[in-house]
Protein backbone atom coordinates (compact mmCIF):
# COMPACT_ATOMS: atom_id res chain seq x y z
CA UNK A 1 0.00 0.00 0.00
CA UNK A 2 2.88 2.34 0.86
CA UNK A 3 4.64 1.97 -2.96
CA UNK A 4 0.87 2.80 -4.52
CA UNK A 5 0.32 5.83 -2.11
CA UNK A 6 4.03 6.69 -2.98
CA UNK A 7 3.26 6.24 -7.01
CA UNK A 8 -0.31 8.50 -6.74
CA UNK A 9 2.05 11.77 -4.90
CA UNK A 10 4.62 11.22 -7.39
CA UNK A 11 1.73 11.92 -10.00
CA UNK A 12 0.34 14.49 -8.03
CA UNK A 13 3.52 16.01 -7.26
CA UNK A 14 4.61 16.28 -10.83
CA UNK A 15 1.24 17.48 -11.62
CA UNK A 16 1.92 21.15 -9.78
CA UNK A 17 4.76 21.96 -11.80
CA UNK A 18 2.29 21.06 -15.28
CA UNK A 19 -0.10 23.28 -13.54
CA UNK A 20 2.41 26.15 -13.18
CA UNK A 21 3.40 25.75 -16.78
CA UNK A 22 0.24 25.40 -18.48
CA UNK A 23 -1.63 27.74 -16.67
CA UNK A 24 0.63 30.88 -18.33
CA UNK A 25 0.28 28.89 -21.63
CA UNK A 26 -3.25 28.52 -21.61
CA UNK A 27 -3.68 31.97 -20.20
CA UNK A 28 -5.91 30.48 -17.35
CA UNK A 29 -5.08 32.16 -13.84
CA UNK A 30 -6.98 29.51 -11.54
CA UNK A 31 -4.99 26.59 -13.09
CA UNK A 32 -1.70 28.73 -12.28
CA UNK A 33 -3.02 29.52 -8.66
CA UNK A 34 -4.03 26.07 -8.07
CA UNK A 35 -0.40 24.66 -8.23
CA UNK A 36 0.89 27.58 -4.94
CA UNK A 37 0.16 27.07 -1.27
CA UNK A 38 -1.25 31.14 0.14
CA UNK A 39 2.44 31.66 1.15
CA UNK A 40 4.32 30.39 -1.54
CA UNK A 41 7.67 31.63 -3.02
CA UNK A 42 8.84 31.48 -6.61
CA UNK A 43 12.45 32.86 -6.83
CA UNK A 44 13.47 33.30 -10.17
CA UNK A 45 16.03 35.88 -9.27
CA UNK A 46 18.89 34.38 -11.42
CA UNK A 47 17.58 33.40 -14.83
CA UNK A 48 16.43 37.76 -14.39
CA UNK A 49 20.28 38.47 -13.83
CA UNK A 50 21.48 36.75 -16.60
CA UNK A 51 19.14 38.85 -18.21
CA UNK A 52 19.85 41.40 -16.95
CA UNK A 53 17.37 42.30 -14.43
CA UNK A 54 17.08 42.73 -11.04
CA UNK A 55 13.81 41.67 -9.02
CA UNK A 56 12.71 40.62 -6.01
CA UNK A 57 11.74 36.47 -4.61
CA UNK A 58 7.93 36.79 -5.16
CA UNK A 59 5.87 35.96 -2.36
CA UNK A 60 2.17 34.65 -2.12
CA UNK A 61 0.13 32.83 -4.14
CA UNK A 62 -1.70 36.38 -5.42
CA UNK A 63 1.84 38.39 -5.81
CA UNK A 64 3.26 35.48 -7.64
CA UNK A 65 0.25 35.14 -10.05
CA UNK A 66 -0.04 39.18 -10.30
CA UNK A 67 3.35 39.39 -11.18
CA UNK A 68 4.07 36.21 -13.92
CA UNK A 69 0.49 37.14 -15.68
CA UNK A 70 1.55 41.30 -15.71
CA UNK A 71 4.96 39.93 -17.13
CA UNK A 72 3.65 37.39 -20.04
CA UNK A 73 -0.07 39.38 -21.00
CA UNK A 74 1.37 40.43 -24.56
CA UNK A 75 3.16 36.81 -25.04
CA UNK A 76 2.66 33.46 -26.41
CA UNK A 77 4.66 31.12 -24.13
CA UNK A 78 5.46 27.06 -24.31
CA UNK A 79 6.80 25.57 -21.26
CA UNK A 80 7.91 21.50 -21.80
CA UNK A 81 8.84 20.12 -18.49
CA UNK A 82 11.08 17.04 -19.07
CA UNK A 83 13.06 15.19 -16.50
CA UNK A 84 10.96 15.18 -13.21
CA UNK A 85 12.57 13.68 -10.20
CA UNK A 86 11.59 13.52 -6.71
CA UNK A 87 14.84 14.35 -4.62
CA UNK A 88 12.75 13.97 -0.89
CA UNK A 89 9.94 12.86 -0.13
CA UNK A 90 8.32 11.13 3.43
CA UNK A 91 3.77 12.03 2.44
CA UNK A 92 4.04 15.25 3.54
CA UNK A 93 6.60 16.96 2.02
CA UNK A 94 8.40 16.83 -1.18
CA UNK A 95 10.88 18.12 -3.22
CA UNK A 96 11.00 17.66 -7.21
CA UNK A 97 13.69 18.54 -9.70
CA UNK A 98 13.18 19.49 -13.35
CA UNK A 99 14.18 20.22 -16.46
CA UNK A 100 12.10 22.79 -18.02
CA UNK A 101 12.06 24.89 -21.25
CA UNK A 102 10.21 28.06 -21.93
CA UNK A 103 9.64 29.89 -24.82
CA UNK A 104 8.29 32.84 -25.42
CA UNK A 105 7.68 34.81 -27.79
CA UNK A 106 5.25 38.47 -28.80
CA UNK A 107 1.67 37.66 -29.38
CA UNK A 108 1.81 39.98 -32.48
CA UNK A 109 4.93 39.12 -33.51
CA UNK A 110 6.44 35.72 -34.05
CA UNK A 111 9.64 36.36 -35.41
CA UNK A 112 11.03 37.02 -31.73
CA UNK A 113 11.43 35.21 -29.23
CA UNK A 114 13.13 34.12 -25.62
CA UNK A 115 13.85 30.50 -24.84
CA UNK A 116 15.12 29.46 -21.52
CA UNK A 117 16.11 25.86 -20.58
CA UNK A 118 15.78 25.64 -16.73
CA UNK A 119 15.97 23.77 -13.50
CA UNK A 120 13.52 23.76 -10.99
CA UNK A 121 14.24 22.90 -7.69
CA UNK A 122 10.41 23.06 -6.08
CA UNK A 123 9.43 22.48 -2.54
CA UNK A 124 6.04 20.80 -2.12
CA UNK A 125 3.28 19.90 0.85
CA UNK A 126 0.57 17.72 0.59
CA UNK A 127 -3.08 19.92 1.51
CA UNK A 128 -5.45 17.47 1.80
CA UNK A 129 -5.45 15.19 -1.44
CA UNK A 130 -3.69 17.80 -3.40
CA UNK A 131 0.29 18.65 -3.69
CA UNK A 132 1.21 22.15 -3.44
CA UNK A 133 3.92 24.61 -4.79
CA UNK A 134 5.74 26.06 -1.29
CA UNK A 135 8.61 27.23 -2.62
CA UNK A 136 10.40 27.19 -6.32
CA UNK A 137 13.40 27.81 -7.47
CA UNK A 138 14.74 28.45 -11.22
CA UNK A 139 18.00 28.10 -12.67
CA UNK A 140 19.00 28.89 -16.04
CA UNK A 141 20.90 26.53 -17.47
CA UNK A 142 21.18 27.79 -21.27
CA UNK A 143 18.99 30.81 -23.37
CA UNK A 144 18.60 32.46 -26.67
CA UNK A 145 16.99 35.14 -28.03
CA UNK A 146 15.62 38.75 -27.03
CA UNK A 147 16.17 39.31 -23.28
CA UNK A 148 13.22 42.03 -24.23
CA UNK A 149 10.49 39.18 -25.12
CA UNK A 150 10.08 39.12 -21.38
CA UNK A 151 11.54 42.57 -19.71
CA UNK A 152 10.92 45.19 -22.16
CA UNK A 153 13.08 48.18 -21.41
């Protein structure tokens, strides 16, 4: 029973991070929201620097949301998460590495475009039957294009 309750939070784990990446894709807010516990942290500090950009660790589910969906309204964006693998885990808690690419590009025009290829490093707790985003962490590992795309001057 352990190894099936084990193999169901894996799913559900994994299923957070989709939820955080489809939810800008798809342009639907609640599906975004639903992956972030009320105090959850998303520091994507780093991949900003190498863009040159300073901001601040976002904090809360509604500053988080506020700020990603003010920051990708005029884009298209893809994000493929590849490589999921949980580093901790003991049915409460849980922490999952990925692999995940993002692209993004100007709704009106196509021909630019920002791709990062990241790593993820998210913190998780189980609420009720559902897995939740406490705290995440991206990495750039590689990116082309027009720093812009994303943080127009």
């Amino acid at each position: 029973m352990q190894t099936v309750t084990a193999l169901s939070d894996r799913t559900e784990i994994i299923d957070a991070l989709y939820r955080f990446g489809a939810g800008q894709d798809l342009r639907d807010r609640a599906l975004f929201e639903s992956a972030f516990a009320a105090n959850a942290t998303l520091d994507f500090t780093g991949p900003a620097q190498r863009l040159g950009v300073t901001i601040p660790v976002f904090e809360g589910r509604q500053a988080i949301a506020d700020t990603i969906f003010a920051a990708i309204g005029g884009l298209d964006t893809t994000h493929t998460v590849t490589n999921p693998r949980l580093t901790a885990y003991d049915g409460e808690r849980a922490t999952l590495f990925a692999l995940v690419e993002a692209q993004h590009l100007p709704r009106n025009d196509h021909s630019r475009h920002l791709l990062l290829k990241n790593i993820y490093v998210v913190e998780l707790s189980k609420h009720g039957d559902q897995w939740l985003v406490e705290h995440m962490k991206i990495d750039v590992v590689w990116l082309t294009g027009d720093p812009s795309v994303l943080f127009p001057a």
